[in-house]
Protein backbone atom coordinates (compact mmCIF):
# COMPACT_ATOMS: atom_id res chain seq x y z
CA UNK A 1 141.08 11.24 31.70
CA UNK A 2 139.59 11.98 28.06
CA UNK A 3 135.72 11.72 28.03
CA UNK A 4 133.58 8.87 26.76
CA UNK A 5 132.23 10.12 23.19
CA UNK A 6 128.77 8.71 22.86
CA UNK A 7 126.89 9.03 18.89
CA UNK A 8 124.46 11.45 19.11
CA UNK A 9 123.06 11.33 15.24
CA UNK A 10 124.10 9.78 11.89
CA UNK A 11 123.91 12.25 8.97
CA UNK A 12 125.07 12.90 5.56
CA UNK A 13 128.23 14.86 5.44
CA UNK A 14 126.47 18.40 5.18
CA UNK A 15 123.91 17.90 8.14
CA UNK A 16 127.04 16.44 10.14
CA UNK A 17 128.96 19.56 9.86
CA UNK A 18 125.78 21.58 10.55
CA UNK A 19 125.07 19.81 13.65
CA UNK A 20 128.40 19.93 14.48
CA UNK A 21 128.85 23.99 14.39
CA UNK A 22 125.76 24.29 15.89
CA UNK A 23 126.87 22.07 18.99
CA UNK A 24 130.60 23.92 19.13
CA UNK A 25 128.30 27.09 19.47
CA UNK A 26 126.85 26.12 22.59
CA UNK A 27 130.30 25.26 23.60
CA UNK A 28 129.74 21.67 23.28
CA UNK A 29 133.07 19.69 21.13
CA UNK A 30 131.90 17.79 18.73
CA UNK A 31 133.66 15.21 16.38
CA UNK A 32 132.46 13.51 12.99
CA UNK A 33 133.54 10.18 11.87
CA UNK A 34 132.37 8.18 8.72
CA UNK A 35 129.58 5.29 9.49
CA UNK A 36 132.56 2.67 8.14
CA UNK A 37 135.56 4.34 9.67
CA UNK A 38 136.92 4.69 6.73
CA UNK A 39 138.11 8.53 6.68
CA UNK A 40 138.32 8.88 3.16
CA UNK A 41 134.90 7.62 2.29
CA UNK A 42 132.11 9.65 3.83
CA UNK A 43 129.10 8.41 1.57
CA UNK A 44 127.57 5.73 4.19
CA UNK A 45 127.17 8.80 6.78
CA UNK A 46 128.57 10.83 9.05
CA UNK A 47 128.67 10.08 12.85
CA UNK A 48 128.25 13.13 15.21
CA UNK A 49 129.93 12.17 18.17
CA UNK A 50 130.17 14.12 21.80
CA UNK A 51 131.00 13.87 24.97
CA UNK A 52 128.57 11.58 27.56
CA UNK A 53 128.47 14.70 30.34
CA UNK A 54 127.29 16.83 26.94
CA UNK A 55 124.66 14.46 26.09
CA UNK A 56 121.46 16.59 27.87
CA UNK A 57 122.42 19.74 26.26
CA UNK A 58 123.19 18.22 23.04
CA UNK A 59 119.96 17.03 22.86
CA UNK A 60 118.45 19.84 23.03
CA UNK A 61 120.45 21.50 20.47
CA UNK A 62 119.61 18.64 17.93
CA UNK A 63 115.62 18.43 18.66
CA UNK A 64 116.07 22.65 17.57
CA UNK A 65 117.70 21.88 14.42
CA UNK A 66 115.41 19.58 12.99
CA UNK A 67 112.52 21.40 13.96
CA UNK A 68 113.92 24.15 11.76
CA UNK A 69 114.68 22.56 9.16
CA UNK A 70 111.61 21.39 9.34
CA UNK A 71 109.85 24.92 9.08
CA UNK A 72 112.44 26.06 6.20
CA UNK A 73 114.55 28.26 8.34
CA UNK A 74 117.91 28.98 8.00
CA UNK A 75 119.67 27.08 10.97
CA UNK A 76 123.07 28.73 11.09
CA UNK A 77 121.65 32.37 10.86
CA UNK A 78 118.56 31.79 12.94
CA UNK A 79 119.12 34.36 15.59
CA UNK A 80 116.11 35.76 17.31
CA UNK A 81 115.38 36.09 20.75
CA UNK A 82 114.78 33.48 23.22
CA UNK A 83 111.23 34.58 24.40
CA UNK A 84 108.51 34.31 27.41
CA UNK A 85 104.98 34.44 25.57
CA UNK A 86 102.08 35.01 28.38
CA UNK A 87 98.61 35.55 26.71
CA UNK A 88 96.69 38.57 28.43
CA UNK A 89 93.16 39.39 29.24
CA UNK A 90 94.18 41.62 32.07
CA UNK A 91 92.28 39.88 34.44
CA UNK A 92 94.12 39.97 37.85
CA UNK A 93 94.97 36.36 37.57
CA UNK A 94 96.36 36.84 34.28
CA UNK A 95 98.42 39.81 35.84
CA UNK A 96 99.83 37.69 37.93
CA UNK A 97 101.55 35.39 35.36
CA UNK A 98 103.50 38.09 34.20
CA UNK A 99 105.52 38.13 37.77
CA UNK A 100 106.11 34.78 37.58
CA UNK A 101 106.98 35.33 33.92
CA UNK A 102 109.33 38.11 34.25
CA UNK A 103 111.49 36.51 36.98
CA UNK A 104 111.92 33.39 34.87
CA UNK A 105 113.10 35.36 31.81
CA UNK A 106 115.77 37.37 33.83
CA UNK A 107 117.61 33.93 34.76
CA UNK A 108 117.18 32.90 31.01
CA UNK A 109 118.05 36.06 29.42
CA UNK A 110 114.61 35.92 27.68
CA UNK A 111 112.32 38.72 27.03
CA UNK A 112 108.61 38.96 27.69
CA UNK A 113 106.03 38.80 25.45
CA UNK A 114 102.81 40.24 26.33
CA UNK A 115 99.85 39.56 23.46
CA UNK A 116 95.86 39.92 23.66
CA UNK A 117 93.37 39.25 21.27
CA UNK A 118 89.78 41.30 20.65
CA UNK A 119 87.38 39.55 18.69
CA UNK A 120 84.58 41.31 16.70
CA UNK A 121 81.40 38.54 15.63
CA UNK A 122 80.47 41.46 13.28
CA UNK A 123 83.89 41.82 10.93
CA UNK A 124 83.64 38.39 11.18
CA UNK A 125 80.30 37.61 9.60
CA UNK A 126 81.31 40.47 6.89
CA UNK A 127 84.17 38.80 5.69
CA UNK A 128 81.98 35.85 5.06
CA UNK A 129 79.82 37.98 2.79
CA UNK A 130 82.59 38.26 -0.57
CA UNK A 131 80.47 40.96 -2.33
CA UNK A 132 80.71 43.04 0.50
CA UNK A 133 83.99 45.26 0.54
CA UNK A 134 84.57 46.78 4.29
CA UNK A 135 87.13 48.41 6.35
CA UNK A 136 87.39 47.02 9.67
CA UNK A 137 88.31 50.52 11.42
CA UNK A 138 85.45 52.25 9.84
CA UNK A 139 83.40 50.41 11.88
CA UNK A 140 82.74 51.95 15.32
CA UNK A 141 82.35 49.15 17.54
CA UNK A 142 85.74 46.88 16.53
CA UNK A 143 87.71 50.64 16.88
CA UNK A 144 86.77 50.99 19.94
CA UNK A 145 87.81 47.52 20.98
CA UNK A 146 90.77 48.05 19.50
CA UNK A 147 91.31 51.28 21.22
CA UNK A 148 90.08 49.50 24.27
CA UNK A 149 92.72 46.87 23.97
CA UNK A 150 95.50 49.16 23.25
CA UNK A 151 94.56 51.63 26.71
CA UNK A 152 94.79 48.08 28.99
CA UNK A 153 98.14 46.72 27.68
CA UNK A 154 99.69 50.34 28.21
CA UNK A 155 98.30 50.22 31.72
CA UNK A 156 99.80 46.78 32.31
CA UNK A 157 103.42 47.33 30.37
CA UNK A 158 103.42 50.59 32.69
CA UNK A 159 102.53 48.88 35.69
CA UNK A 160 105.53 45.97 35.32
CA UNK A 161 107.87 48.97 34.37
CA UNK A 162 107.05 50.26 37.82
CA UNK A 163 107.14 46.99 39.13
CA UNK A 164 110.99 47.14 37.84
CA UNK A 165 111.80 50.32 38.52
CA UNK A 166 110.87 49.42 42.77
CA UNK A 167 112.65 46.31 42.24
CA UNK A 168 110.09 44.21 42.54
CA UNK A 169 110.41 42.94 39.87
CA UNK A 170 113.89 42.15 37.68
CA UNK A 171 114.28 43.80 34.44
CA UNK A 172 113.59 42.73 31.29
CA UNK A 173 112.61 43.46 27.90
CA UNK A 174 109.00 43.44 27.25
CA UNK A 175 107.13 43.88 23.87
CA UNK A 176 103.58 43.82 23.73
CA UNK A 177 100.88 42.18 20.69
CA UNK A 178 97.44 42.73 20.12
CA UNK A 179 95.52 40.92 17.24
CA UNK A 180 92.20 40.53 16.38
CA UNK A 181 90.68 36.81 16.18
CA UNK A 182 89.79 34.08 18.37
CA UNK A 183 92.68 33.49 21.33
CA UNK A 184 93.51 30.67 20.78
CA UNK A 185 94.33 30.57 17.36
CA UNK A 186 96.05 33.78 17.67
CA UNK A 187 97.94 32.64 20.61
CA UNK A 188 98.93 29.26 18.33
CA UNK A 189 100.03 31.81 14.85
CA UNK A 190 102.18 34.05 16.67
CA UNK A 191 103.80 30.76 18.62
CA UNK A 192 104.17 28.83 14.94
CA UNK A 193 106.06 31.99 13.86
CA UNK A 194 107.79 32.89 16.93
CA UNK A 195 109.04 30.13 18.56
CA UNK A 196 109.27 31.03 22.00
CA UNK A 197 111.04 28.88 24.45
CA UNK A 198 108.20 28.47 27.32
CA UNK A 199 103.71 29.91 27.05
CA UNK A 200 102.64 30.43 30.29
CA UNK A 201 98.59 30.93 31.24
CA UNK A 202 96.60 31.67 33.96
CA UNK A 203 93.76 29.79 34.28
CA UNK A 204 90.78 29.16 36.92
CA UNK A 205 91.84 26.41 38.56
CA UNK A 206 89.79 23.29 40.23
CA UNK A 207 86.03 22.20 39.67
CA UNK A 208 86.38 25.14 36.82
CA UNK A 209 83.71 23.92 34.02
CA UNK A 210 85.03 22.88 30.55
CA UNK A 211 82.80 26.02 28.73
CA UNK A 212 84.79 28.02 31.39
CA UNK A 213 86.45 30.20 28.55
CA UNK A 214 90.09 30.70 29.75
CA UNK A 215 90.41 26.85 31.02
CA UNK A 216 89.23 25.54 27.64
CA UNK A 217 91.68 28.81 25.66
CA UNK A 218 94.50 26.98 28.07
CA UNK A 219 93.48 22.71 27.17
CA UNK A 220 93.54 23.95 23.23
CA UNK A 221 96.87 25.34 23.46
CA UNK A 222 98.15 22.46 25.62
CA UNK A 223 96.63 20.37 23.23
CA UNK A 224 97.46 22.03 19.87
CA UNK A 225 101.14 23.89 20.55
CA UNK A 226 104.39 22.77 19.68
CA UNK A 227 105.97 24.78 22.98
CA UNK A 228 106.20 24.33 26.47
CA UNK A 229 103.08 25.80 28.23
CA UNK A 230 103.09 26.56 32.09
CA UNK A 231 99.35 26.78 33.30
CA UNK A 232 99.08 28.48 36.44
CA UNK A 233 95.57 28.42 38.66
CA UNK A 234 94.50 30.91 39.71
CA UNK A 235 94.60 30.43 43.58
CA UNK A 236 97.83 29.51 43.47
CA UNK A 237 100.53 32.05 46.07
CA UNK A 238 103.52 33.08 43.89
CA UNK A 239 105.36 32.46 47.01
CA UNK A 240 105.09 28.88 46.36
CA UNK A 241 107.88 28.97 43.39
CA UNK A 242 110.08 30.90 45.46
CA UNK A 243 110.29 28.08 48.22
CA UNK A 244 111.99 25.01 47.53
CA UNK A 245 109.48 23.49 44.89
CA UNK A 246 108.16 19.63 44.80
CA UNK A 247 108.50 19.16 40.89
CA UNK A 248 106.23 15.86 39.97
CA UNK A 249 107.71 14.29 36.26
CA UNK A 250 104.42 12.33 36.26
CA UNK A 251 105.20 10.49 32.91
CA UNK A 252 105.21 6.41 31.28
CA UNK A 253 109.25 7.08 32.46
CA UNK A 254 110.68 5.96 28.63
CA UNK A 255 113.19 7.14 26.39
CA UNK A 256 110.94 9.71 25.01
CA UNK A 257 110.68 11.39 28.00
CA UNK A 258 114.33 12.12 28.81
CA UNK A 259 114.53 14.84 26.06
CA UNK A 260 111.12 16.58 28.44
CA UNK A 261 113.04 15.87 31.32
CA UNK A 262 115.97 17.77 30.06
CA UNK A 263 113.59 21.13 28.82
CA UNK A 264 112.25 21.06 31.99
CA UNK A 265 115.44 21.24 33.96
CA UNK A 266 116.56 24.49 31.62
CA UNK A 267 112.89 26.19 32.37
CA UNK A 268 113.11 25.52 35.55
CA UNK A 269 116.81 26.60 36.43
CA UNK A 270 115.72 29.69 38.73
CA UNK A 271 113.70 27.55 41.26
CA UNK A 272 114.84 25.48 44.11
CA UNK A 273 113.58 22.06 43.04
CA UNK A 274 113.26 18.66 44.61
CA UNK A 275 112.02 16.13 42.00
CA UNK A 276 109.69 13.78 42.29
CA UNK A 277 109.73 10.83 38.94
CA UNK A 278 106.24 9.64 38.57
CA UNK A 279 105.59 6.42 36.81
CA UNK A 280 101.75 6.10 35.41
CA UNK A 281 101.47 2.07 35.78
CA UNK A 282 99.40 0.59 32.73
CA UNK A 283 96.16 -1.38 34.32
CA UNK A 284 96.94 -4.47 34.10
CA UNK A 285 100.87 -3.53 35.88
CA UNK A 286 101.06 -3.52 39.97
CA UNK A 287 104.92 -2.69 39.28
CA UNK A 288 106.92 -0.08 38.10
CA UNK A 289 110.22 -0.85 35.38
CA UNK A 290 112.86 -1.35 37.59
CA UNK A 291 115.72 -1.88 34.60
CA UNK A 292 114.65 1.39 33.57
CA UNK A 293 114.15 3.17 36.44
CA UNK A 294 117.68 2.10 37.50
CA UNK A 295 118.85 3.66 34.26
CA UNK A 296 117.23 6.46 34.73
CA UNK A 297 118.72 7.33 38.50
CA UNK A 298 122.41 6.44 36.90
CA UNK A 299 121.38 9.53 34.45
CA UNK A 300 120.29 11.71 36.94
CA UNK A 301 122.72 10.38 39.91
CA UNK A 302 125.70 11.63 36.69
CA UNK A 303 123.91 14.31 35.25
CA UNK A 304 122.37 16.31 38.26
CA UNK A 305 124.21 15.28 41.54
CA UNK A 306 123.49 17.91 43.26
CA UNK A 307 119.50 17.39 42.91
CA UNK A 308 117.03 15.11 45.60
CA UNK A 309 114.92 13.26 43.93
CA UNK A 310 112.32 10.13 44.66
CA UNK A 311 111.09 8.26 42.38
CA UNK A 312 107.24 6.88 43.04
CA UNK A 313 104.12 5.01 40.82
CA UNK A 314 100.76 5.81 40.43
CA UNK A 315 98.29 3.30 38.83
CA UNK A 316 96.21 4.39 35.65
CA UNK A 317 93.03 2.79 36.36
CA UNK A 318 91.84 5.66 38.18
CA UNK A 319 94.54 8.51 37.52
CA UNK A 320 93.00 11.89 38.47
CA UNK A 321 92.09 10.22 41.63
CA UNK A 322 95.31 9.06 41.63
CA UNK A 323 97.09 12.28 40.61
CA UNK A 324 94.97 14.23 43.56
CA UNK A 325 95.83 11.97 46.52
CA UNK A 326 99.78 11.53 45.33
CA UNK A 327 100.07 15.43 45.39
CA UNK A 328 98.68 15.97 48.26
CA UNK A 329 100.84 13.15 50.15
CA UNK A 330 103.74 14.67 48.77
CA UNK A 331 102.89 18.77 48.56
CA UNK A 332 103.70 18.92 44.96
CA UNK A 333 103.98 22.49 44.04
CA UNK A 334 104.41 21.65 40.16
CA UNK A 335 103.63 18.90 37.91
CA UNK A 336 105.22 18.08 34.74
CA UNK A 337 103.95 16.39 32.13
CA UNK A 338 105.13 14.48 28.78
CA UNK A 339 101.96 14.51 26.64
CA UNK A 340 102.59 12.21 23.63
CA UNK A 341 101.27 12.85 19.98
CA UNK A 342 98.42 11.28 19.84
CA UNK A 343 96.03 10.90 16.54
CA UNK A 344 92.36 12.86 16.06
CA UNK A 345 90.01 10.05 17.36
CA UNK A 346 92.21 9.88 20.76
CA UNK A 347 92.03 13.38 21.19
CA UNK A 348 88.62 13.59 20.48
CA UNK A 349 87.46 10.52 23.07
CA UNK A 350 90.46 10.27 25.39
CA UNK A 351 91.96 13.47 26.19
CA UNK A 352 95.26 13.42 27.31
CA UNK A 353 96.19 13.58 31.33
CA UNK A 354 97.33 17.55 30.80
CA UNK A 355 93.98 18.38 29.62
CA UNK A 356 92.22 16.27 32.16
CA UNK A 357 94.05 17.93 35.06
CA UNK A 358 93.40 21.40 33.76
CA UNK A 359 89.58 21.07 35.35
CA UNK A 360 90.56 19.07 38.13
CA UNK A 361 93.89 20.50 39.48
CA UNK A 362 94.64 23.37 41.44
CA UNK A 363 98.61 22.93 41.15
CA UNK A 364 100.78 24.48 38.46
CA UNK A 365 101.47 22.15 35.32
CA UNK A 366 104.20 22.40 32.67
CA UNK A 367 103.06 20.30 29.32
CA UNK A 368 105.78 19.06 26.71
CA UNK A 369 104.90 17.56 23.38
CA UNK A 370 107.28 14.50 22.65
């Protein structure tokens, strides 16, 4: 029986065709037909049509182009790497994300990025001073941070290669950064001109103060990055993503959160998974959608058959609260989170859930911008 062909955009004729390549590359058939159905006569718009069972991956695929597009880049000859950034200190804790790390990029076909930051408050103040001409490595002090820097990320790369070479770890390619300036604006450049597919942090965990430095490096990139970032406490076993894993998709549950829902299940593809959809109730709501949470376990019950999944509420009015007591009652190993644009006074006086559970969470999180 030929598939149902669902519209996935409406473009002019060039976009069409670029969208449409772009799809057949990920092995998904597309076909264009004009707005008006009139073959001949293409100037109302082009629809890009595919297959219903392609529609997750498709998505994806169209989200990428625009984005690019969006940054200038050259769509059809964009080829570099899919890549795993994890910001180092080389604290144990931040050691430890590189495991996790590593073992998610083998079942990608990612590579590792490893990248630290030193800061120096003295080059700083001198490049304030504009009469002042000065070479930052004739000073003593930022050389030796720099030197500093560059002795602990050879003793970590050498310790993962070991790690590899025991098979304890799978192999991968690794390649390793250090910049000077403040973390988290270094960790935000490199992602703006990088790209990569997932972050992932380490960070202190519950009851952690919000001057903590790490926690509040991890709630600005959250906040602030374009990617995927995976925040792992500190406390938490390893061992818990290699059992079957209690995903929470603790989200509003609308439209905007399918294309999340879709990233996630592509990160997420080496872990045994049970998921858990998580409807935040507005205040004044005691019930959940129930004409769109029936749509959304037809999509699921089509798209991922093979999956368990529940689907649950939890009410806004007192959400971390909330949060806490629904992870516990349902040993969530990993909670997933939608965090919608919001504009500068919200962010400033109502920071968003993700940022929020960063102090008051000890259970992985994986943040998506919409």
């Amino acid at each position: 029986m030929e598939p149902n062909f669902v519209t996935i955009a409406i473009h002019t004729q060039e976009r069409a065709q670029l969208l449409k390549t772009l799809l057949e590359r990920e092995g998904i058939v597309a076909k264009l037909h004009s707005v008006n159905d009139l073959p001949n006569d293409l100037s109302a718009g082009v629809r890009v049509k595919i297959a219903e069972n392609d529609l997750s991956r498709a998505l994806l695929v169209v989200e990428e182009m625009e984005y690019a597009q969006q940054q200038g880049e050259d769509v059809l000859n964009k080829t570099a790497p899919k890549e795993i950034l994890i910001p180092v200190d080389f604290s144990d804790y931040s050691i430890r994300t590189c495991d996790l790390g590593i073992k998610m990029a083998a079942s990608m076909k990612a590579r590792i990025v490893l990248i630290h930051s030193y800061y120096s408050m003295t080059f700083s103040m001198m490049q304030l001073t504009e009469t002042l001409s000065y070479d930052i490595y004739e000073n003593e002090t930022v050389k030796e941070l720099v030197r500093k820097a560059e002795a602990d990320m050879r003793n970590l790369f050498n310790l993962l290669k070991r790690k590899m070479e025991n098979n304890e770890l799978p192999n991968v390619p690794i390649t390793t950064e250090i910049r000077e300036g403040v973390p988290e604006d270094v960790i935000l450049t490199y992602a703006k001109e990088r790209d990569p597919m997932l972050i992932i942090m380490g960070t202190r965990g519950k009851d952690q103060k919000e001057s903590d430095l790490i926690g509040s490096v991890t709630a600005e990139i959250i906040d602030r990055s374009r990617q995927p970032v995976l925040a792992v406490p500190e406390n938490v076993p390893l061992s818990t993503f290699e059992q079957e894993l209690n995903v929470a998709f603790v989200n509003s549950i609308d439209e905007k959160d399918l294309l999340a829902f879709e990233k996630m299940m592509q990160l997420l593809t080496p872990f045994k998974k049970k998921i858990f959809f998580t409807q935040i109730l507005p205040r004044k709501e005691n019930n959940g959608n129930e004409k769109l949470i029936a749509k959304l376990r037809d999509y699921v019950k089509h798209h991922y058959p093979l999956f368990k999944t529940e689907y649950g509420t939890i009410k806004e009015a007192d959400l971390l609260a909330e949060l806490e007591s629904y992870i516990q009652k349902q040993r969530i190993g990993l909670m997933v989170i939608n965090s919608h644009k919001r504009n500068v006074f919200t962010h400033l006086f109502n920071p968003s859930i993700a940022h929020k559970m960063i102090f008051h969470s000890d259970t992985p999180m994986l943040v998506f911008h919409s």
